[in-house]
N, C-alpha and C. Protein backbone atom coordinates (compact mmCIF):
# COMPACT_ATOMS: atom_id res chain seq x y z
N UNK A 1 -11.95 159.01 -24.86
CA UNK A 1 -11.52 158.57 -26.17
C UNK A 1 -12.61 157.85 -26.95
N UNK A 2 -13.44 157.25 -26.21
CA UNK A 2 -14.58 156.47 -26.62
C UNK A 2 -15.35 157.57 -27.74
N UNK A 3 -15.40 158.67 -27.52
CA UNK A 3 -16.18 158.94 -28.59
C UNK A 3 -15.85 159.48 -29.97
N UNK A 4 -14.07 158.97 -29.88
CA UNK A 4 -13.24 159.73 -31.20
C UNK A 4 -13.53 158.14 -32.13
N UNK A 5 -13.99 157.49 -32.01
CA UNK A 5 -13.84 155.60 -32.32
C UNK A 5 -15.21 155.76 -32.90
N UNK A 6 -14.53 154.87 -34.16
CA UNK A 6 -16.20 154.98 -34.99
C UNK A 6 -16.44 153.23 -34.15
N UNK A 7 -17.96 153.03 -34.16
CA UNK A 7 -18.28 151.52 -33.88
C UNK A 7 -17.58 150.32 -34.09
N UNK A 8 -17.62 149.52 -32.91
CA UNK A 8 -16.55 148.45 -33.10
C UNK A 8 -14.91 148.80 -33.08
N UNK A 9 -14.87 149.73 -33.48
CA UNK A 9 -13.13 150.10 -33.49
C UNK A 9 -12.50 150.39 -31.70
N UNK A 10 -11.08 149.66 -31.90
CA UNK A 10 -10.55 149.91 -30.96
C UNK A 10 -8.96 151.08 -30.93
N UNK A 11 -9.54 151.57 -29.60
CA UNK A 11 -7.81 153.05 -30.12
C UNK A 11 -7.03 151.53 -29.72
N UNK A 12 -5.73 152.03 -29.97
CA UNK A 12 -4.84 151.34 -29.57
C UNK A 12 -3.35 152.38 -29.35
N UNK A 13 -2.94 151.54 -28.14
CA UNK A 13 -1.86 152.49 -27.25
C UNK A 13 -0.33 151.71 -27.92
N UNK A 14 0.44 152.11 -28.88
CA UNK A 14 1.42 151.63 -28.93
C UNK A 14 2.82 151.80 -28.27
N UNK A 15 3.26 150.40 -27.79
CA UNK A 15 4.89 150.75 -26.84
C UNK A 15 5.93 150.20 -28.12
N UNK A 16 6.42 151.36 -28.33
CA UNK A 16 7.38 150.96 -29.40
C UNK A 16 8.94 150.82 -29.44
N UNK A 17 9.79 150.08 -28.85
CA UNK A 17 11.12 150.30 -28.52
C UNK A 17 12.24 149.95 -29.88
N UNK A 18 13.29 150.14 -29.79
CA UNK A 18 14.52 150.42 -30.58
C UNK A 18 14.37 148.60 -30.96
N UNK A 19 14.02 147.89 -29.99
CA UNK A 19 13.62 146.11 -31.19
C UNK A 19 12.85 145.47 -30.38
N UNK A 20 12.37 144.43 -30.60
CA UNK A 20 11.14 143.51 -29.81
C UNK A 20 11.75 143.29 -28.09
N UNK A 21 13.11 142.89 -28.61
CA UNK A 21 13.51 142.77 -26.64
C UNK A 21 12.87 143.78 -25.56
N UNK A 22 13.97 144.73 -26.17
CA UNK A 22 13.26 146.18 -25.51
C UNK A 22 12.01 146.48 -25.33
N UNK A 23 10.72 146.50 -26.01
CA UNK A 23 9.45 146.31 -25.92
C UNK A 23 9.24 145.81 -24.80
N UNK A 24 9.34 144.42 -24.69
CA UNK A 24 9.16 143.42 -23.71
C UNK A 24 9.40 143.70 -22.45
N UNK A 25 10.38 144.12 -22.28
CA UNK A 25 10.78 144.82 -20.79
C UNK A 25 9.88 145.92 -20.56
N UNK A 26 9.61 147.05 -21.43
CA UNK A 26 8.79 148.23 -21.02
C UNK A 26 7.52 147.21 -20.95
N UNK A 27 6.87 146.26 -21.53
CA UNK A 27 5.63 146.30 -21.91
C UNK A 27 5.43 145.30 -20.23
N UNK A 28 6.51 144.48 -19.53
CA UNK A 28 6.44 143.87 -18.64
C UNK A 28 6.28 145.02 -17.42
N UNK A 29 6.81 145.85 -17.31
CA UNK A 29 6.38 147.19 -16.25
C UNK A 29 5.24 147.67 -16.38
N UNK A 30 4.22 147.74 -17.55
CA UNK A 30 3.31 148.30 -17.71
C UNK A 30 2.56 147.40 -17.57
N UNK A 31 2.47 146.19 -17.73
CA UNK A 31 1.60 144.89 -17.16
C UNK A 31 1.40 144.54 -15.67
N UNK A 32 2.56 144.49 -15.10
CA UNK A 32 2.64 144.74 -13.98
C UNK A 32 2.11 145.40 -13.12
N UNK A 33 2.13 147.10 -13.26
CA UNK A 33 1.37 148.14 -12.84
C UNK A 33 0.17 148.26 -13.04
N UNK A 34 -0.38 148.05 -14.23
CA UNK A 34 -1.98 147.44 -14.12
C UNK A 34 -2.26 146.15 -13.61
N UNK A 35 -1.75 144.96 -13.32
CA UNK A 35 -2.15 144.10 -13.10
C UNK A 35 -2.63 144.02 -11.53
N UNK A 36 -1.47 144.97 -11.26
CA UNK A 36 -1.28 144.93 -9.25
C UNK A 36 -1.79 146.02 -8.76
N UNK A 37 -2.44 146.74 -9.91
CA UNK A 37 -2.71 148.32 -8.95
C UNK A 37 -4.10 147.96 -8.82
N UNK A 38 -4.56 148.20 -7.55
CA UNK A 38 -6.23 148.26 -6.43
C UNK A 38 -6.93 149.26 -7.71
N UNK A 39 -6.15 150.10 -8.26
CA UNK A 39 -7.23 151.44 -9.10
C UNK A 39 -7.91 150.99 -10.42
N UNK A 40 -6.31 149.86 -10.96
CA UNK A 40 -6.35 149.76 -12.24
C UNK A 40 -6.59 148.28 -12.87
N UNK A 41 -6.29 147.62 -12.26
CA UNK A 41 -6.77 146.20 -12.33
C UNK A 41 -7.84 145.91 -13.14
N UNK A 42 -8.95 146.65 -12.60
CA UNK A 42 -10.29 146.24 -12.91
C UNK A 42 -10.50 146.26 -14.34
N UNK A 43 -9.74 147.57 -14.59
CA UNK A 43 -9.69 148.10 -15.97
C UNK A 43 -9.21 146.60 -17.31
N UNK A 44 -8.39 146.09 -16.80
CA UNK A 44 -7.47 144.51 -17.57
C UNK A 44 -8.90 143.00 -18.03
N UNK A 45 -8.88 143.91 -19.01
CA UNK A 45 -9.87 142.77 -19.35
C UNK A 45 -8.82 140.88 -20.19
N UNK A 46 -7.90 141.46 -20.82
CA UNK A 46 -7.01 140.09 -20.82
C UNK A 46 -5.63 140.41 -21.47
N UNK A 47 -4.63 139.53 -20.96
CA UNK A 47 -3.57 139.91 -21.02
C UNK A 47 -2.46 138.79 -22.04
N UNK A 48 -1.87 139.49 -22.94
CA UNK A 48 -1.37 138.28 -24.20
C UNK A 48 0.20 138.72 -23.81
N UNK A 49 0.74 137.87 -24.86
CA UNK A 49 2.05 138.04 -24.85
C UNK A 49 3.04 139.29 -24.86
N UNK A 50 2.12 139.93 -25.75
CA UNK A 50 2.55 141.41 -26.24
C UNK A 50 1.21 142.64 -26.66
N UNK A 51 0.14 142.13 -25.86
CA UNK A 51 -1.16 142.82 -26.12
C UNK A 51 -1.84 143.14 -24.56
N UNK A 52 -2.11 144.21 -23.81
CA UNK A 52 -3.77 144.21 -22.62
C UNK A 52 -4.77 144.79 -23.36
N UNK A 53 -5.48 144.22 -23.46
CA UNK A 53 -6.44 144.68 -23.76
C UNK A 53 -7.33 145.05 -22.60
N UNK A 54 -7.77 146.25 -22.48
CA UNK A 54 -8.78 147.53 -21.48
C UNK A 54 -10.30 147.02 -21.58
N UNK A 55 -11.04 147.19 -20.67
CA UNK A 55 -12.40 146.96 -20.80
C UNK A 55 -12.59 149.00 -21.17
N UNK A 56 -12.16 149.69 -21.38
CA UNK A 56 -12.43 150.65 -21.72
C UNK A 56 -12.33 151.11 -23.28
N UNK A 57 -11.96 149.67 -24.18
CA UNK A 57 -11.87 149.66 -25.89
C UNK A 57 -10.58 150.39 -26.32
N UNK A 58 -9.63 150.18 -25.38
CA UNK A 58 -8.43 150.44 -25.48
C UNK A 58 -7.47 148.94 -25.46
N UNK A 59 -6.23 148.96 -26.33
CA UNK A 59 -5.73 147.96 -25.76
C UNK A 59 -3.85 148.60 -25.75
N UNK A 60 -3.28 148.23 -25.27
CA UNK A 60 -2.04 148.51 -25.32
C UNK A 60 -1.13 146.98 -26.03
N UNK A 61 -0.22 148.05 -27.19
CA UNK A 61 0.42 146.56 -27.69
C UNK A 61 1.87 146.58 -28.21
N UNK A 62 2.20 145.79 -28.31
CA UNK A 62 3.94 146.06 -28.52
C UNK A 62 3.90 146.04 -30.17
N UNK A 63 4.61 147.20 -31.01
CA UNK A 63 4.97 147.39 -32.18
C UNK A 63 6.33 146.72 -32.44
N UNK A 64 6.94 146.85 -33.39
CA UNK A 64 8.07 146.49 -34.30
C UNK A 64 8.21 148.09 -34.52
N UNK A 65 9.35 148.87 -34.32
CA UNK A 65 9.85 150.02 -34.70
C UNK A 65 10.44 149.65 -36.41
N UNK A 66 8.78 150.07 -36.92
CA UNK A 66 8.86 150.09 -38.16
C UNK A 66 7.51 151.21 -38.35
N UNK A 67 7.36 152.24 -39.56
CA UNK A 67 6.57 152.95 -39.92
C UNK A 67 5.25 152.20 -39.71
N UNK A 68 5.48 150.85 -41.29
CA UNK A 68 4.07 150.45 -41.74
C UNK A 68 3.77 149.64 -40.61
N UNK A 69 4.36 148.79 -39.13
CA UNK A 69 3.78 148.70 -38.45
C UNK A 69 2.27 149.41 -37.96
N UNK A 70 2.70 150.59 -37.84
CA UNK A 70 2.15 151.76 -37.00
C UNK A 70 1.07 152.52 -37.83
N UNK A 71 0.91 152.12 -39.29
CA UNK A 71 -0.13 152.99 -40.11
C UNK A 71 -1.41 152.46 -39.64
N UNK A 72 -3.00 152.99 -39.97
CA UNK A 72 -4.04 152.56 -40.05
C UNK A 72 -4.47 152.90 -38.72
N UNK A 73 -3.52 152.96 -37.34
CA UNK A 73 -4.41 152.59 -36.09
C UNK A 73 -5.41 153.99 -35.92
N UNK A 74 -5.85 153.77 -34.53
CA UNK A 74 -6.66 155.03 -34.20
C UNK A 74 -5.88 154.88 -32.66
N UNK A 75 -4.79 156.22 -32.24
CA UNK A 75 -3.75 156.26 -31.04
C UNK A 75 -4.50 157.07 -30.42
N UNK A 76 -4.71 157.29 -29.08
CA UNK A 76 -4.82 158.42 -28.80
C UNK A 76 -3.86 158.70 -27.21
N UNK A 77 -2.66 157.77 -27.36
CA UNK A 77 -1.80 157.69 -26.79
C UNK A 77 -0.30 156.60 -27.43
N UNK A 78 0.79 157.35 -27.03
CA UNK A 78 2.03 156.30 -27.82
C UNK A 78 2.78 156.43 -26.85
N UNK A 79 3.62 155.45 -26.69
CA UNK A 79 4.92 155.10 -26.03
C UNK A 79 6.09 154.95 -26.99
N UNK A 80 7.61 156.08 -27.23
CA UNK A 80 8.46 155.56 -27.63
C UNK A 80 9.73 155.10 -26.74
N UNK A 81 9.96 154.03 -26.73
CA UNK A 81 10.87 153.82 -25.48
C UNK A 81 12.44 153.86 -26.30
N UNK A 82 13.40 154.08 -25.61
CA UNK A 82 14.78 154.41 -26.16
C UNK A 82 15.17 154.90 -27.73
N UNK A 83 14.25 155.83 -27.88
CA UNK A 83 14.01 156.88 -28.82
C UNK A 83 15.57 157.12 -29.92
N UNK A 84 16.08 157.41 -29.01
CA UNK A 84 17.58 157.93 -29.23
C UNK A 84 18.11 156.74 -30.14
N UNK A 85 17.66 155.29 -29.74
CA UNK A 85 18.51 153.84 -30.58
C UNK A 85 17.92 153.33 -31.53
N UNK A 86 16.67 154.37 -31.93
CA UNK A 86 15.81 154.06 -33.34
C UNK A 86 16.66 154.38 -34.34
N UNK A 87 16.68 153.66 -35.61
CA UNK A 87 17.59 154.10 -36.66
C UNK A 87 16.94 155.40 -37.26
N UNK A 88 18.18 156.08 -37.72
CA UNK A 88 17.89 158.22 -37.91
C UNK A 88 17.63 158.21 -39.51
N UNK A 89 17.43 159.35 -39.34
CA UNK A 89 16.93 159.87 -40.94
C UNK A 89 17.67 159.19 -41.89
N UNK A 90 17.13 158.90 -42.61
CA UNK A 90 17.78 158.66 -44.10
C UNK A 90 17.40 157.30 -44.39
N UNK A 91 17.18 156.17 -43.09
CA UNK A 91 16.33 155.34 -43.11
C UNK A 91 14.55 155.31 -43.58
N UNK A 92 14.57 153.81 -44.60
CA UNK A 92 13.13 153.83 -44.37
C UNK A 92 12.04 154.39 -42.96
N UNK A 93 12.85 153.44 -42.31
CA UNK A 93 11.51 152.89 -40.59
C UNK A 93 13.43 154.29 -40.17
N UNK A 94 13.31 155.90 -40.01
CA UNK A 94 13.54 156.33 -39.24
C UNK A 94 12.99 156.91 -37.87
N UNK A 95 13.15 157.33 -37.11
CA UNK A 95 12.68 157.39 -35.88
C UNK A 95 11.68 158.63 -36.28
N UNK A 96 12.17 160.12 -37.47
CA UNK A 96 11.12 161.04 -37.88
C UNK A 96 9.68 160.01 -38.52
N UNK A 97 9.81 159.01 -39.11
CA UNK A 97 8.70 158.58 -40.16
C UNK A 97 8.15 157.42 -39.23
N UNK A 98 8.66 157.05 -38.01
CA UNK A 98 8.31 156.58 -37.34
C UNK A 98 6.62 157.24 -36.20
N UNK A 99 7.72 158.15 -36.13
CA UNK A 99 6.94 159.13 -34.96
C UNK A 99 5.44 159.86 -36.11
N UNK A 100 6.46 159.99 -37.54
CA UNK A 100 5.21 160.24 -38.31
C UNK A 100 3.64 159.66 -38.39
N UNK A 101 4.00 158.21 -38.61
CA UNK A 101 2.92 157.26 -38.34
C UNK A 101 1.80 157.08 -36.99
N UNK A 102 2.78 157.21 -36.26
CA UNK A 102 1.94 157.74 -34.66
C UNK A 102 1.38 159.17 -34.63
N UNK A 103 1.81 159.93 -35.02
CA UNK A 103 0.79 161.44 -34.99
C UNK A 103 -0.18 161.44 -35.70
N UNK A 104 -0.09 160.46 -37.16
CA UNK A 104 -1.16 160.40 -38.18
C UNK A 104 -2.31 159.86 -37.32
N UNK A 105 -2.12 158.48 -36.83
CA UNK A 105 -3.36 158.00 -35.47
C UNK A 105 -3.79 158.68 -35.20
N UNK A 106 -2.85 159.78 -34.65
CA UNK A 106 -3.66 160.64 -32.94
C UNK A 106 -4.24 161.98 -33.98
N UNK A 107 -4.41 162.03 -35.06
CA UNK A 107 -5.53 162.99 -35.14
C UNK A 107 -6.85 162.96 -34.95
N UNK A 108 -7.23 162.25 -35.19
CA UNK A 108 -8.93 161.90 -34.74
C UNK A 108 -9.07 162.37 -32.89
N UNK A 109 -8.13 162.66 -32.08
CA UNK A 109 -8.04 162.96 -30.38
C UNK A 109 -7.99 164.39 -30.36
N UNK A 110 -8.85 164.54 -29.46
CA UNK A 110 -8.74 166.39 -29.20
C UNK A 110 -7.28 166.29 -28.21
N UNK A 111 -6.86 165.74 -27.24
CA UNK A 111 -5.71 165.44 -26.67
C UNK A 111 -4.66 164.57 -26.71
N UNK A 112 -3.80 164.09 -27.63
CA UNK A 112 -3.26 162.85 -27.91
C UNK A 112 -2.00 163.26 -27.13
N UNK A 113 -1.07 161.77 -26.19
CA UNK A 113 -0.17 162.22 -25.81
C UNK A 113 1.01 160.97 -26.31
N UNK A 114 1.83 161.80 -26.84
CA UNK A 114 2.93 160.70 -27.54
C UNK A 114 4.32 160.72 -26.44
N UNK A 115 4.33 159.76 -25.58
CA UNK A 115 5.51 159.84 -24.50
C UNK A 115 6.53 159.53 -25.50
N UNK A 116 7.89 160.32 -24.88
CA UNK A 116 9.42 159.92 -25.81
C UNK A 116 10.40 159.27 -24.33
N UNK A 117 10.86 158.59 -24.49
CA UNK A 117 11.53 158.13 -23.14
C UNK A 117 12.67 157.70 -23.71
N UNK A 118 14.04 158.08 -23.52
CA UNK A 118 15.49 157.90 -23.73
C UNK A 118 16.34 158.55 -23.21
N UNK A 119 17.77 157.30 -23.07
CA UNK A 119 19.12 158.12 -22.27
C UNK A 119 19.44 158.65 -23.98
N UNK A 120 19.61 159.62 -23.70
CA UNK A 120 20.40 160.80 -24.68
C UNK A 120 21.30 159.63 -25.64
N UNK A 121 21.88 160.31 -26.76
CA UNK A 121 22.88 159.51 -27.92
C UNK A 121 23.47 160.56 -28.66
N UNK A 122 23.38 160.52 -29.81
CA UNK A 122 23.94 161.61 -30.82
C UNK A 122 23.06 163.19 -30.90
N UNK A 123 23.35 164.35 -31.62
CA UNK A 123 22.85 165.28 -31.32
C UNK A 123 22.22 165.33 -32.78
N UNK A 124 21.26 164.51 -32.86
CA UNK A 124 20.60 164.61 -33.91
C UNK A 124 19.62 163.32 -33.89
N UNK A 125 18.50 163.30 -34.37
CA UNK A 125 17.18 162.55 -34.81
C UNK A 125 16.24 163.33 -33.79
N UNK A 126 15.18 162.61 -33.96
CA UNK A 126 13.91 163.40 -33.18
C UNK A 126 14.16 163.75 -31.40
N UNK A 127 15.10 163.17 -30.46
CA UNK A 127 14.96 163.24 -29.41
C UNK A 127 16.19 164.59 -29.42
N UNK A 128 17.08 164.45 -30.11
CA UNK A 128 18.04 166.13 -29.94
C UNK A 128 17.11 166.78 -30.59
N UNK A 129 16.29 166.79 -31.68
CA UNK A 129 15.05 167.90 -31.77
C UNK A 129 14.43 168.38 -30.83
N UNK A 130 13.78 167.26 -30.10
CA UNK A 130 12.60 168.05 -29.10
C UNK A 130 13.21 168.68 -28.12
N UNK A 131 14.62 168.14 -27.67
CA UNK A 131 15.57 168.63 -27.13
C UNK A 131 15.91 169.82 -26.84
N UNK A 132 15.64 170.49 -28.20
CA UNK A 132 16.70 172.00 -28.99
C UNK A 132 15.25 172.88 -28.59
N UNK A 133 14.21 172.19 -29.18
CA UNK A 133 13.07 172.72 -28.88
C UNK A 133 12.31 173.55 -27.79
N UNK A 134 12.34 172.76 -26.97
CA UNK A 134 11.50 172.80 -25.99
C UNK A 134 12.28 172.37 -24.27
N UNK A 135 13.57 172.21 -24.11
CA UNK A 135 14.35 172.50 -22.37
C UNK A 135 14.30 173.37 -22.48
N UNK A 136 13.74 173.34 -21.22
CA UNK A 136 14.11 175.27 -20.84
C UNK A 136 13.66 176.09 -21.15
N UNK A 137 12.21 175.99 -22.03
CA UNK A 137 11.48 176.74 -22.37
C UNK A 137 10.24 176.34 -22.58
N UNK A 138 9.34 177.67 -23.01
CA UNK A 138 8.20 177.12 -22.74
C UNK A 138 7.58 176.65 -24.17
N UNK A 139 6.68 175.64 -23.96
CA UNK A 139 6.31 175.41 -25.34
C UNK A 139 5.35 174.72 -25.41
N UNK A 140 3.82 174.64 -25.80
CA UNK A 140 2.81 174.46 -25.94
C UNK A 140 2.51 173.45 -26.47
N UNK A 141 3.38 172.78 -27.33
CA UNK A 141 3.57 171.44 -27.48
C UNK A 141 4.10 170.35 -27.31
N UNK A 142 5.66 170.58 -26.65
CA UNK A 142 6.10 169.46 -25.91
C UNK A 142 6.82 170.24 -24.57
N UNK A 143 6.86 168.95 -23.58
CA UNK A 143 7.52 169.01 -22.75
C UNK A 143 8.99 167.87 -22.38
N UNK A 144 9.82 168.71 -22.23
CA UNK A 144 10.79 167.92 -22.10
C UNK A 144 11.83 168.38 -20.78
N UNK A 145 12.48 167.12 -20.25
CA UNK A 145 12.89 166.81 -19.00
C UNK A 145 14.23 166.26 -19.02
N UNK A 146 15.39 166.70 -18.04
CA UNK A 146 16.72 165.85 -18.43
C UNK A 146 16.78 165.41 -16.98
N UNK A 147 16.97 164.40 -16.81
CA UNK A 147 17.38 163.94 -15.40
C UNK A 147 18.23 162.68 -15.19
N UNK A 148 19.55 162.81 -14.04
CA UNK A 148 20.30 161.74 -14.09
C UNK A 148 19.43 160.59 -13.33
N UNK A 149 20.11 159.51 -14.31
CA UNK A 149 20.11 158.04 -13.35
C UNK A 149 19.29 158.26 -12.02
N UNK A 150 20.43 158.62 -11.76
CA UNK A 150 20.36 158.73 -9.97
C UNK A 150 18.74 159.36 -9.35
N UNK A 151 18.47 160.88 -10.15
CA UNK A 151 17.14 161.33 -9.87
C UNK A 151 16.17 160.24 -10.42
N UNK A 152 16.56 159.56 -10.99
CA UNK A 152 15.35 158.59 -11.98
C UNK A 152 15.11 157.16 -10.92
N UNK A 153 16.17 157.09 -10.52
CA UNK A 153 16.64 155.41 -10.01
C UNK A 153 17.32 156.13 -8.76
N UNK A 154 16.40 156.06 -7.78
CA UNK A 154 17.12 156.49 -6.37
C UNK A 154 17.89 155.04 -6.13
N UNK A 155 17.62 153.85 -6.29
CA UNK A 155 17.70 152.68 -5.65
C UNK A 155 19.36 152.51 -6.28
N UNK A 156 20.06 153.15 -7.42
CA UNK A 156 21.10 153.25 -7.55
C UNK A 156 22.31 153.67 -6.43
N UNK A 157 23.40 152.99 -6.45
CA UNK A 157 24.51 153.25 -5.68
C UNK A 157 25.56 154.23 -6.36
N UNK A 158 25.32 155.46 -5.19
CA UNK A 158 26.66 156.38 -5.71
C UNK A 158 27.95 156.29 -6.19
N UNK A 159 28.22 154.94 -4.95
CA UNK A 159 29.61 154.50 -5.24
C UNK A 159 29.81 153.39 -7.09
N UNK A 160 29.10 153.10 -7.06
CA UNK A 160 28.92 152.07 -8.15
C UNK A 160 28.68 153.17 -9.20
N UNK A 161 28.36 154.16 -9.44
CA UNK A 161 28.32 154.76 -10.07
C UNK A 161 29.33 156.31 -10.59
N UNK A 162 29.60 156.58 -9.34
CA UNK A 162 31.44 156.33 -9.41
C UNK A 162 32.47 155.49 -10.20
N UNK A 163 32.41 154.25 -9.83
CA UNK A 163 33.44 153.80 -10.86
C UNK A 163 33.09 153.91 -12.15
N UNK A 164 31.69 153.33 -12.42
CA UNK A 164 31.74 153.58 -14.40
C UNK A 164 31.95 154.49 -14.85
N UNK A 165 32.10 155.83 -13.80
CA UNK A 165 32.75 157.28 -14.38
C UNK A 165 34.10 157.32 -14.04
N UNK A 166 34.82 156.24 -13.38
CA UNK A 166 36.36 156.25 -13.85
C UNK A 166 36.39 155.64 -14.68
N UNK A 167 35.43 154.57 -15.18
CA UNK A 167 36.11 153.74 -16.06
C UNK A 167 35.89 154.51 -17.45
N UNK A 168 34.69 155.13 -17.76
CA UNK A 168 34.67 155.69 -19.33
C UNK A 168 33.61 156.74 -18.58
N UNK A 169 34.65 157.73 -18.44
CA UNK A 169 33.75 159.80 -18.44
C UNK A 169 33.21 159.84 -19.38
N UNK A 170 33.68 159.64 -20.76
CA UNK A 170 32.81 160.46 -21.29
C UNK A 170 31.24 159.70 -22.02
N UNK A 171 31.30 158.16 -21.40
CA UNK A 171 30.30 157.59 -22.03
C UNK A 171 29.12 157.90 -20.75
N UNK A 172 30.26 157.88 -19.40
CA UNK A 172 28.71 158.59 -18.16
C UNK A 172 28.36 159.51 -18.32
N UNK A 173 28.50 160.33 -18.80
CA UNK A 173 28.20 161.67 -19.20
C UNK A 173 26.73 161.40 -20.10
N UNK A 174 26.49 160.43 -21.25
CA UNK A 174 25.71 160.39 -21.75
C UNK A 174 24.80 159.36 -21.08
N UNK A 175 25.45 158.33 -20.79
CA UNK A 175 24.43 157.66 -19.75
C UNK A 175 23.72 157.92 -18.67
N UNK A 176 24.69 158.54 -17.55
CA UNK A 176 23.97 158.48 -16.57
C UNK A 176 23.73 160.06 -15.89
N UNK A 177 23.97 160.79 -16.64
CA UNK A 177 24.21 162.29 -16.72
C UNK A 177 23.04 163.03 -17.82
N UNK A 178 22.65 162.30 -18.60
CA UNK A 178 21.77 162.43 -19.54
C UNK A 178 22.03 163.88 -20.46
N UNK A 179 23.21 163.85 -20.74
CA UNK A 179 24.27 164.61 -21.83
C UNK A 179 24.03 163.71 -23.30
N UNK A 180 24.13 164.58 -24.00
CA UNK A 180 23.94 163.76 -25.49
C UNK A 180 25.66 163.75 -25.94
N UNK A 181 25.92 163.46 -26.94
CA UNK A 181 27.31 162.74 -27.07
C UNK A 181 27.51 163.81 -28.90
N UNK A 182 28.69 164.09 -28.90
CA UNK A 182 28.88 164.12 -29.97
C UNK A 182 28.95 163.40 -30.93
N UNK A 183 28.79 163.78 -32.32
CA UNK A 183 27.95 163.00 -33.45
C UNK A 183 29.36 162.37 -33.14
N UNK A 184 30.83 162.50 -33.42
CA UNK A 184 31.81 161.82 -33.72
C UNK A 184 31.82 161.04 -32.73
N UNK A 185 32.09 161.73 -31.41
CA UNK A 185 31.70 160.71 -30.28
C UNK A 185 30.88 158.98 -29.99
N UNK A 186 29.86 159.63 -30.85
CA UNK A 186 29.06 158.52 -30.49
C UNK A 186 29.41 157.07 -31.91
N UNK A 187 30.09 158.11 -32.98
CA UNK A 187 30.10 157.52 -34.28
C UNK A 187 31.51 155.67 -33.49
């Protein structure tokens, strides 16, 4: 990436979740994993509240799921975490003009990779797009994956997961089944 960066400039890796809480939690797993990994450690030149900065002129940092957050940078990697609970079209800061702002970054990258990470919701905004797109087929620009809970989170209990599907089917279905919900459904 170092050589898509004009002098002095740093890319920057944004983790962008549905509000600052959410951030925090993804951005605490990803601190973590560099902090403790033998490979990657070395790489952690200093670590802020909501910023690592890379001895490789990278830094990773927590956004505000807002557009003009996200204008100006140079990405050549994004994180959207719970995709699905970004507010949808018709909004200023929607999750399309969102994701807009992050692709604008990653042009200056011969490879830019924009991760989408969410339990399913309504059948509509950008994550039922890439959705419609690209399961189950092949496609040269995204890849996309459905997997329950359970495949995700072995450390989950069957039985415990059992009951929240007596208690509300059709909301496990979208939770932990990774089924999207009808628009009325979810309304």
């Amino acid at each position: 990436h170092e050589r898509h960066l004009s002098k002095g400039e740093r890319g920057v890796i944004p983790l962008v979740a549905q509000d600052a809480r959410a951030a925090k939690i993804a951005f605490g797993y990803i601190k973590d994993y560099l902090t403790h990994s033998p490979l990657l450690a070395s790489l952690v030149e200093d670590v802020l509240a909501s910023e690592i900065t890379l001895t490789n002129g990278l830094s990773i940092v927590c956004f505000p799921c807002t557009q003009r957050s996200l204008r100006g940078w140079s990405i050549p990697a994004a994180v959207m975490d719970e995709l699905a609970f970004f507010r949808l079209e018709g909004s200023a800061d929607s999750d399309v003009e969102i994701q807009t702002s992050i692709r604008r970054g990653t042009l200056n990258f011969p490879s830019p990779r924009l991760v989408k990470i969410s339990t399913p919701y309504m059948k509509s905004g950008v994550l039922y797009d890439d959705f419609k797109k690209a399961f189950g087929q092949d496609n040269p620009d995204l890849l996309v994956w459905r997997a329950s809970s359970l495949l995700m989170n072995p450390s989950l209990r069957a039985e415990r997961l059992e009951r929240e599907q007596r208690l509300d089917p059709a909301r496990f279905a979208r939770e932990y089944h990774a089924e999207f919900a009808e628009d009325l459904e979810a309304f």
